[in-house]
Protein backbone atom coordinates (compact mmCIF):
# COMPACT_ATOMS: atom_id res chain seq x y z
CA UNK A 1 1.00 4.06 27.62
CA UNK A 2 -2.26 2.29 28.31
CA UNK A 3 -1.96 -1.35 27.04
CA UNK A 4 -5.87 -0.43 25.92
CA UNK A 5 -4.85 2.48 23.52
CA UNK A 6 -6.54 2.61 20.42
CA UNK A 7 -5.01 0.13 17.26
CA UNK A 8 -6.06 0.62 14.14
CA UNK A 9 -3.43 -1.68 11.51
CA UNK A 10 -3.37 0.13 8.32
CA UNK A 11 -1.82 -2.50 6.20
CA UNK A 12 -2.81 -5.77 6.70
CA UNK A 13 -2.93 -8.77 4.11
CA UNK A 14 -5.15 -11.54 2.58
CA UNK A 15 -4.52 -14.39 0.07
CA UNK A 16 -6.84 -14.60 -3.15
CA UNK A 17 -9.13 -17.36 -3.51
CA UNK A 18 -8.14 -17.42 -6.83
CA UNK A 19 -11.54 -19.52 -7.78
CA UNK A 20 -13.35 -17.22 -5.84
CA UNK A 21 -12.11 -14.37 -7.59
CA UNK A 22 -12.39 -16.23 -10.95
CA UNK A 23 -16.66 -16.81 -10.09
CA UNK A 24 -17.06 -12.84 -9.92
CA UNK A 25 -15.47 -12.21 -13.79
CA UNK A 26 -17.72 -10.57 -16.06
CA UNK A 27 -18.46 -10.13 -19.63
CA UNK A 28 -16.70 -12.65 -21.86
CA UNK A 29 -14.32 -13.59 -18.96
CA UNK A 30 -17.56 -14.78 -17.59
CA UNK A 31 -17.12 -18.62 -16.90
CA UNK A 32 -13.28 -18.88 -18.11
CA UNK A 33 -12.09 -21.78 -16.72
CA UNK A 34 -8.45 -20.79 -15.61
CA UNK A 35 -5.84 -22.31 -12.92
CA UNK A 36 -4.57 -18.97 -11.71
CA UNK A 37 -5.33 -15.30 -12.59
CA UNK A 38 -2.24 -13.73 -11.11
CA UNK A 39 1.10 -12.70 -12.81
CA UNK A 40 3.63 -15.47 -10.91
CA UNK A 41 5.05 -13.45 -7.93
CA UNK A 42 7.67 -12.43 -6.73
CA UNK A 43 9.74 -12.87 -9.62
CA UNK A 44 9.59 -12.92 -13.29
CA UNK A 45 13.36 -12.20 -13.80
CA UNK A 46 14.21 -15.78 -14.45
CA UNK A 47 15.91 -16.17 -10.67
CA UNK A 48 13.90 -18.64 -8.65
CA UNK A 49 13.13 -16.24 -6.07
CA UNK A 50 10.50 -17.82 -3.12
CA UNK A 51 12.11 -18.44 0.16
CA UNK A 52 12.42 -21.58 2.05
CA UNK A 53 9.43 -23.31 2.92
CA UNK A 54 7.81 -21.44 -0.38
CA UNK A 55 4.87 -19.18 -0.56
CA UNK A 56 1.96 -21.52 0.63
CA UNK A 57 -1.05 -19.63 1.37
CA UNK A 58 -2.17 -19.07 5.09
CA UNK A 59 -5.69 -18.88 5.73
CA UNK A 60 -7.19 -15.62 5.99
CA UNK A 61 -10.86 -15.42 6.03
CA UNK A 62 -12.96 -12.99 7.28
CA UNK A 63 -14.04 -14.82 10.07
CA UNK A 64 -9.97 -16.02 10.59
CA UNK A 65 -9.33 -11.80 10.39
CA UNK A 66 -12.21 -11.03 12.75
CA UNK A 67 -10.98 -13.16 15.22
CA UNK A 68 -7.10 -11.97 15.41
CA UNK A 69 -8.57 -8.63 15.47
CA UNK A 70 -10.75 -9.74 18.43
CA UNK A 71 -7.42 -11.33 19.87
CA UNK A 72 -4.67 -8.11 19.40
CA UNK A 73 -7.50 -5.99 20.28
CA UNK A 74 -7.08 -4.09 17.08
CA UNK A 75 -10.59 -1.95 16.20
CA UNK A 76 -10.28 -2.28 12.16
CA UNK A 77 -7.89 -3.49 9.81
CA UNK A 78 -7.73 -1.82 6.36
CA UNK A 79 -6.30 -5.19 4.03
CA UNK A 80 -4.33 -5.50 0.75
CA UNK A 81 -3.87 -8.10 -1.61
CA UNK A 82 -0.96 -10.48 -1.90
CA UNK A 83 -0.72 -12.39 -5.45
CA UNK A 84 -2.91 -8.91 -6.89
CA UNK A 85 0.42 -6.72 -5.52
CA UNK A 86 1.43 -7.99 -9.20
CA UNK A 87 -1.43 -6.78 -10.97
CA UNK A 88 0.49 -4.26 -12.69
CA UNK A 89 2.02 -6.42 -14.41
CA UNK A 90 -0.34 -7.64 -16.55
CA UNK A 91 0.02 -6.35 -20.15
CA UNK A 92 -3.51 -7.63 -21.51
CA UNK A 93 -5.55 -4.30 -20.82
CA UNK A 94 -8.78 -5.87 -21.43
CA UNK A 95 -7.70 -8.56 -18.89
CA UNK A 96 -6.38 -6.17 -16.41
CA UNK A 97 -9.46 -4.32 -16.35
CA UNK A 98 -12.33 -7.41 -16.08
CA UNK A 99 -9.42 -8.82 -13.31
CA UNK A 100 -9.57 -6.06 -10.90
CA UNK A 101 -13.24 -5.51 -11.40
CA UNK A 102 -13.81 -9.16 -9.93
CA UNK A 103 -10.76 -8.75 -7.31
CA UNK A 104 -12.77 -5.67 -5.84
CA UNK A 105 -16.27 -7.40 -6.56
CA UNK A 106 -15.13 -10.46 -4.56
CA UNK A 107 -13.47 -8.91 -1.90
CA UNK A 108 -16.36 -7.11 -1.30
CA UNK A 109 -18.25 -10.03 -0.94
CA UNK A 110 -15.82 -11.79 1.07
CA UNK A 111 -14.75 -9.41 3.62
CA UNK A 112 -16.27 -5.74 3.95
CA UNK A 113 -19.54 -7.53 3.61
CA UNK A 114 -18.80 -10.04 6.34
CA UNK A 115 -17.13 -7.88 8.98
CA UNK A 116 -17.19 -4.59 9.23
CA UNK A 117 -13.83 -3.96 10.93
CA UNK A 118 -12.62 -5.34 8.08
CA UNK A 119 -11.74 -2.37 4.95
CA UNK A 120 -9.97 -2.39 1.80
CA UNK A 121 -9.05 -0.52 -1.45
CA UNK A 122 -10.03 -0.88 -4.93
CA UNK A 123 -7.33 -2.55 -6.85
CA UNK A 124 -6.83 -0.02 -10.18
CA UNK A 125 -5.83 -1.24 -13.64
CA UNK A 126 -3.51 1.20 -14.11
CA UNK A 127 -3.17 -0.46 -17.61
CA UNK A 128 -6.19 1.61 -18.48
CA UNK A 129 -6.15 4.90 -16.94
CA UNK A 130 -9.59 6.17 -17.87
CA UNK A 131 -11.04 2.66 -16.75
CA UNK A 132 -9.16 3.16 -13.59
CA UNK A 133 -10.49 6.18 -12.39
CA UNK A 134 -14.09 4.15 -13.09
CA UNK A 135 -13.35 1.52 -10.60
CA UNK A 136 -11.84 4.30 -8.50
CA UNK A 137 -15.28 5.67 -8.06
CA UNK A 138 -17.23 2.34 -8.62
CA UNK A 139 -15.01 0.88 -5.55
CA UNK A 140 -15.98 3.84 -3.50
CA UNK A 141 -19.64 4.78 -3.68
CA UNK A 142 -21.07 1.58 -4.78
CA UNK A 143 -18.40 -1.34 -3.05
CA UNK A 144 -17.64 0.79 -0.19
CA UNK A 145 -13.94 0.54 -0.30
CA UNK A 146 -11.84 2.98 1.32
CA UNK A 147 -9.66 4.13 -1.63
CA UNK A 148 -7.38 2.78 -4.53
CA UNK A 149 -4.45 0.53 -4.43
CA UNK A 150 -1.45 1.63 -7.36
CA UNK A 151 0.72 -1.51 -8.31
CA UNK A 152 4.18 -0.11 -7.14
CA UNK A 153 5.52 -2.46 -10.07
CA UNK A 154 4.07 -2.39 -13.59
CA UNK A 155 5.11 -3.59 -16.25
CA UNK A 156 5.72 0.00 -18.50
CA UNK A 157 7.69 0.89 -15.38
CA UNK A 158 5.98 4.20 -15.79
CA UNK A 159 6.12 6.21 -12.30
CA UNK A 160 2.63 7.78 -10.63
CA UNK A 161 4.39 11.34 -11.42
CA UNK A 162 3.89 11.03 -14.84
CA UNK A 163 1.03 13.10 -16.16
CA UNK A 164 -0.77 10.16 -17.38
CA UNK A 165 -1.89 9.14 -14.19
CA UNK A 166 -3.13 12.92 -13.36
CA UNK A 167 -6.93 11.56 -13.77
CA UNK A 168 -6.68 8.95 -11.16
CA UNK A 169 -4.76 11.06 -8.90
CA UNK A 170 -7.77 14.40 -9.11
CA UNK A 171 -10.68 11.59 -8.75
CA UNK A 172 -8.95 10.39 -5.26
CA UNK A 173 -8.75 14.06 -4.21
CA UNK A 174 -12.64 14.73 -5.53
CA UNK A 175 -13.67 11.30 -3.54
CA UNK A 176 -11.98 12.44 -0.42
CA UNK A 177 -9.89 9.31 -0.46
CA UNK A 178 -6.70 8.08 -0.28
CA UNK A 179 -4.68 6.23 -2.66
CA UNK A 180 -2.12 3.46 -1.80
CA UNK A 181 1.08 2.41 -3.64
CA UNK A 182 2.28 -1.28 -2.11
CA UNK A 183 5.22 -3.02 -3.62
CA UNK A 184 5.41 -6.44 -3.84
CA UNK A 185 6.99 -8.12 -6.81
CA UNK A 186 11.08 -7.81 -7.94
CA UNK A 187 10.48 -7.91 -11.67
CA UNK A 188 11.58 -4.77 -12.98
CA UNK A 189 13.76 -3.52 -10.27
CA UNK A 190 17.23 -4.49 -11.14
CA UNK A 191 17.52 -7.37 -8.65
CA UNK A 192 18.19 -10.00 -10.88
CA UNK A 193 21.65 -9.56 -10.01
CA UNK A 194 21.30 -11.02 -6.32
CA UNK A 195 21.15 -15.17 -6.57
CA UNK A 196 19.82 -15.30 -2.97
CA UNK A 197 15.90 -14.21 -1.87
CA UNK A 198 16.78 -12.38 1.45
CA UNK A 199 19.59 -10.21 -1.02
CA UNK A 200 16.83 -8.90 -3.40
CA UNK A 201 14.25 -8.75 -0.71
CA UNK A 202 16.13 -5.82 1.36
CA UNK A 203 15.31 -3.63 -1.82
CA UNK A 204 12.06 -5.08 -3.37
CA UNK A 205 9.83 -3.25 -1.33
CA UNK A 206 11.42 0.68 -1.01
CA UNK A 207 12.92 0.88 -4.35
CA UNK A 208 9.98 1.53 -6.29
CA UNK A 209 7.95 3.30 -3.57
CA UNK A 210 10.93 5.58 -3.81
CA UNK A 211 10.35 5.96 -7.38
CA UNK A 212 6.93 6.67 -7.29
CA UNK A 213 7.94 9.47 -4.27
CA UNK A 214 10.39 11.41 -6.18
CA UNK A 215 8.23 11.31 -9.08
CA UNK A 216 5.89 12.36 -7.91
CA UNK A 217 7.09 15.76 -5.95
CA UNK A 218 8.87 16.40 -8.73
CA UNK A 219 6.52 16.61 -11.20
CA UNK A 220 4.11 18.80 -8.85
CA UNK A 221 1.69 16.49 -8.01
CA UNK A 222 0.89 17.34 -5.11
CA UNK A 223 0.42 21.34 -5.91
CA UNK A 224 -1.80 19.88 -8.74
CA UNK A 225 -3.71 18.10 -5.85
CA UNK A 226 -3.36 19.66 -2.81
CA UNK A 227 -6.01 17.68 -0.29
CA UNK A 228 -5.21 14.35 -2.18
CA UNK A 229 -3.35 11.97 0.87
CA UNK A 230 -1.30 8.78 -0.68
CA UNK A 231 0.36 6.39 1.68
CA UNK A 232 3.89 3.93 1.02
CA UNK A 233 3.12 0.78 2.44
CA UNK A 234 6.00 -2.35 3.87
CA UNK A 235 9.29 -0.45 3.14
CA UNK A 236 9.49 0.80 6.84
CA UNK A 237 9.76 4.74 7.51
CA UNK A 238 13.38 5.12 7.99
CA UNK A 239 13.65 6.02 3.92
CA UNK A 240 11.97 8.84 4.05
CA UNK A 241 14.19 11.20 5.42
CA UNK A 242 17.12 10.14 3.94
CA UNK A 243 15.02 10.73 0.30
CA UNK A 244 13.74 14.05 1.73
CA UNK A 245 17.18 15.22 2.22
CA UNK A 246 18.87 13.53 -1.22
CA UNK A 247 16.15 15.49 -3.06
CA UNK A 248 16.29 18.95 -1.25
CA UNK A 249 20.35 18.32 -2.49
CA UNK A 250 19.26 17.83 -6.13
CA UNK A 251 16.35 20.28 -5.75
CA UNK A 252 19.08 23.02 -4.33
CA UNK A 253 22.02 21.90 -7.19
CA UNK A 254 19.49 22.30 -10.34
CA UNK A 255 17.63 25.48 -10.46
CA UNK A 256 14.78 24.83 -13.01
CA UNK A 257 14.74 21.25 -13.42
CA UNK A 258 11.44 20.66 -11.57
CA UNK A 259 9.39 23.56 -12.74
CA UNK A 260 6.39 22.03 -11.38
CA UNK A 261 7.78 22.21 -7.99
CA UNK A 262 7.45 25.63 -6.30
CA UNK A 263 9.32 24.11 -2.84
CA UNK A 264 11.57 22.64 -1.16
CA UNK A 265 10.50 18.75 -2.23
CA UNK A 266 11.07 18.24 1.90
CA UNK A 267 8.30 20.83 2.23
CA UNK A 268 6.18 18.91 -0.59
CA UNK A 269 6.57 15.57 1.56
CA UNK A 270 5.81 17.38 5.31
CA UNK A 271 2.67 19.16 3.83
CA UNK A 272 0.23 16.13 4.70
CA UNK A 273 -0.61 14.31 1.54
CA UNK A 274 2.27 11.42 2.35
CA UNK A 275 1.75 9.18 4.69
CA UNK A 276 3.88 5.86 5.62
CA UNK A 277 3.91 2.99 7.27
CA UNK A 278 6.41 2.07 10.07
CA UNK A 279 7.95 -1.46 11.06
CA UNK A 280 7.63 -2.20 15.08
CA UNK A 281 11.25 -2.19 15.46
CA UNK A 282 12.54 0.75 13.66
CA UNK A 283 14.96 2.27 16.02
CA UNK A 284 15.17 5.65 13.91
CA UNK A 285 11.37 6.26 14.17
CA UNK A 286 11.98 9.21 16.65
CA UNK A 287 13.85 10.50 13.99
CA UNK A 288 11.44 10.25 11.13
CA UNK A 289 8.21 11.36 13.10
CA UNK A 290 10.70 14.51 14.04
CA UNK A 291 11.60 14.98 10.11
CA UNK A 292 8.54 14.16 8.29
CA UNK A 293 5.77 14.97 11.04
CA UNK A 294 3.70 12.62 13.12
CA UNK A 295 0.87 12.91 11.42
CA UNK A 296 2.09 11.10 8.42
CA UNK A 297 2.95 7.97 10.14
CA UNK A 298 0.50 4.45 10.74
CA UNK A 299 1.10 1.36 12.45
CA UNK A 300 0.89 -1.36 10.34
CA UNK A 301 0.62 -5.51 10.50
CA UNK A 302 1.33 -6.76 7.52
CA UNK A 303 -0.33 -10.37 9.19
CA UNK A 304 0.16 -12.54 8.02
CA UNK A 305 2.88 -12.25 5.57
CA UNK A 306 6.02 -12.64 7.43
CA UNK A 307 5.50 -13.90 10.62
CA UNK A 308 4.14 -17.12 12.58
CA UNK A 309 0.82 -16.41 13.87
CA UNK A 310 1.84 -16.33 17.34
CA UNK A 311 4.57 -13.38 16.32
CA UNK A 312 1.28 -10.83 15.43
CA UNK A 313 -0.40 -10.90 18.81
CA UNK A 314 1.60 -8.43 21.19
CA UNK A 315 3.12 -6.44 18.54
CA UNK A 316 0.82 -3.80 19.64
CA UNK A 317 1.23 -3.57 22.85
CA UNK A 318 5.35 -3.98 22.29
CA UNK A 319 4.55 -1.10 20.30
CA UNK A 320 2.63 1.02 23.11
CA UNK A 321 5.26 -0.04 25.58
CA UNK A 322 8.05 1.75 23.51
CA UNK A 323 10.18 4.36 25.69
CA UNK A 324 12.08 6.15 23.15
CA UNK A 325 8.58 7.58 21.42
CA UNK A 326 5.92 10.06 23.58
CA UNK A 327 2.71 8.78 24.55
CA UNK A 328 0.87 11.56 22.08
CA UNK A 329 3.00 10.28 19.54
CA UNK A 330 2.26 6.67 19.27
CA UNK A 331 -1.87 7.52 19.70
CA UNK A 332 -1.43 9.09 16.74
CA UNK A 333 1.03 6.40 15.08
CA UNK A 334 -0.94 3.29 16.04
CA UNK A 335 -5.08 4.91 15.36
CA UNK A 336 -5.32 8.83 14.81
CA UNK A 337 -3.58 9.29 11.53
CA UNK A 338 -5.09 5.55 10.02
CA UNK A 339 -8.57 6.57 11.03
CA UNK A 340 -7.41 10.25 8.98
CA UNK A 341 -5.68 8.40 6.32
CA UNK A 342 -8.67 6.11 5.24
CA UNK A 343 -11.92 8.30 6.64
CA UNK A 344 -12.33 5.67 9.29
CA UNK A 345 -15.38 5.67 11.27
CA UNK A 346 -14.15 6.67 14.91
């Protein structure tokens, strides 16, 4: 494949300037003088939890973005939070609300303002469902974000199936965008029981995207909401069929349990509203685009979470150079379905 194919990096990171974000509160928040407006991440399960060398923040500007996208050669980069992936876990509503109203205000000001390359999603208080879907559609048409991020982790460990979250779910589809569920913390999860980081970290990030999967097929989400696209972000791909198949088994063994669901909950997951990120590396990608369809698949970053700067800059064309996946195939992986996903601008 041509080392100049397309890149588009549909999950990508930035760290909070927490003052930053504190300057764009609102209402009686407005001038609060605070340390930190995050939930402490990754862990609130009493386990000290950061890995070695600890959590310090990289710099990640917009001008520090545009220029590693000028670098990889990568046209846009659609980015994500990192201490707001533990938004959900806020149980002030009131707080949770005003928070992610100055998140999305900020990082409007701070990035999509400043380059356009650069997009994002509104972060949702999914504390407050009704005041959700109003930064759902505030993000969009007046903030120009590209859809709505779901805490995979919340503190009511309530899944996205659950008809409570129906309203946020029908304003996506009636925006035409997509909405995003992104794990991050391991409160919640039932990791407490691994002492070491790297144990609990092998889980942190598919168990509750999982969740949120099976609940919602089950429940009939997506016959509710037919044209509404949602995407699983940092788990890898490699899940996905192996859920497909457990819940086609349960699916086949229970007749009636999921009266929502009028399929196979394989055929639910292949009909184009899921979408999921792969790692570079994942041997059993062939596999997955061959299962799930290779539409539903996007290259992602994550820069820079896990790696040393230097480790970013050729993962795309490592990516392109792959043998084992058709050149028609990774077009579609690495730009086509992104620029679908999140109504990017060709």
């Amino acid at each position: 494949m041509d080392k100049k194919a397309r890149v588009i990096d549909g999950d990508g990171h930035i760290w909070e300037d927490e003052q930053g974000v504190i300057d764009h509160l609102e209402g009686k928040y407005e001038g609060i003088k605070l340390g930190s407006v995050f939930h402490p991440w990754p862990s609130l399960d009493g386990r000290y939890r950061i890995p070695p060398g600890g959590l310090a923040a990289p710099q990640t500007s917009a001008k520090i973005w545009g220029e590693f996208l000028d670098v990889t050669g990568i046209e846009q980069t659609v980015v994500y939070p990192t201490g707001g992936l533990a938004h959900g876990l806020i149980q002030d509503r009131l707080w949770a609300v005003a928070l992610s109203r100055a998140y999305n205000n900020w990082l409007c000001e701070t990035y999509i303002k400043a380059d356009p390359r650069i997009k994002s999603m509104a972060l949702l208080p999914v504390q407050d469902v009704g005041e959700a879907v109003v930064e759902l559609r505030r993000g969009v048409e007046k903030l120009g974000l590209s859809g709505g991020l779901l805490p995979a982790v919340t503190y009511t460990r309530k899944p996205y199936g659950h008809p409570d979250f129906l309203p946020i779910i029908e304003e996506a589809e009636r925006l035409n965008v997509p909405l995003a569920i992104h794990a991050g913390p391991q409160s919640h999860l039932g990791l407490e029981v691994f002492e070491k980081h790297i144990e609990a970290h092998v889980l942190t990030h598919p168990v509750p995207i999982m969740g949120h999967l099976i609940s919602l097929v089950y429940n009939g989400v997506f016959e509710r909401c037919p044209k509404v696209r949602m995407v699983f972000l940092e788990a890898g791909a490699g899940w996905v069929p192996f859920l497909m198949e457990r819940m086609d088994y349960e699916y086949k063994a229970r007749p009636g349990a999921a009266p929502d669901l009028k399929r196979l909950p394989s055929a639910a997951i292949r009909a184009g509203n899921v979408y999921v990120s792969c790692e570079n590396e994942e041997k059993l990608l062939p596999v997955v685009a061959d299962y799930l369809g290779a539409d539903q698949i996007i290259f992602a970053t994550d820069f820079p979470h896990e790696l040393a700067y230097d480790g970013y800059l050729h993962e795309a064309q490592e990516f392109s150079r792959r043998a084992d996946l058709g050149d028609a195939l990774k077009s579609k992986i690495m730009a086509e379905n992104s620029i679908r996903l999140y109504n990017l601008k060709h």
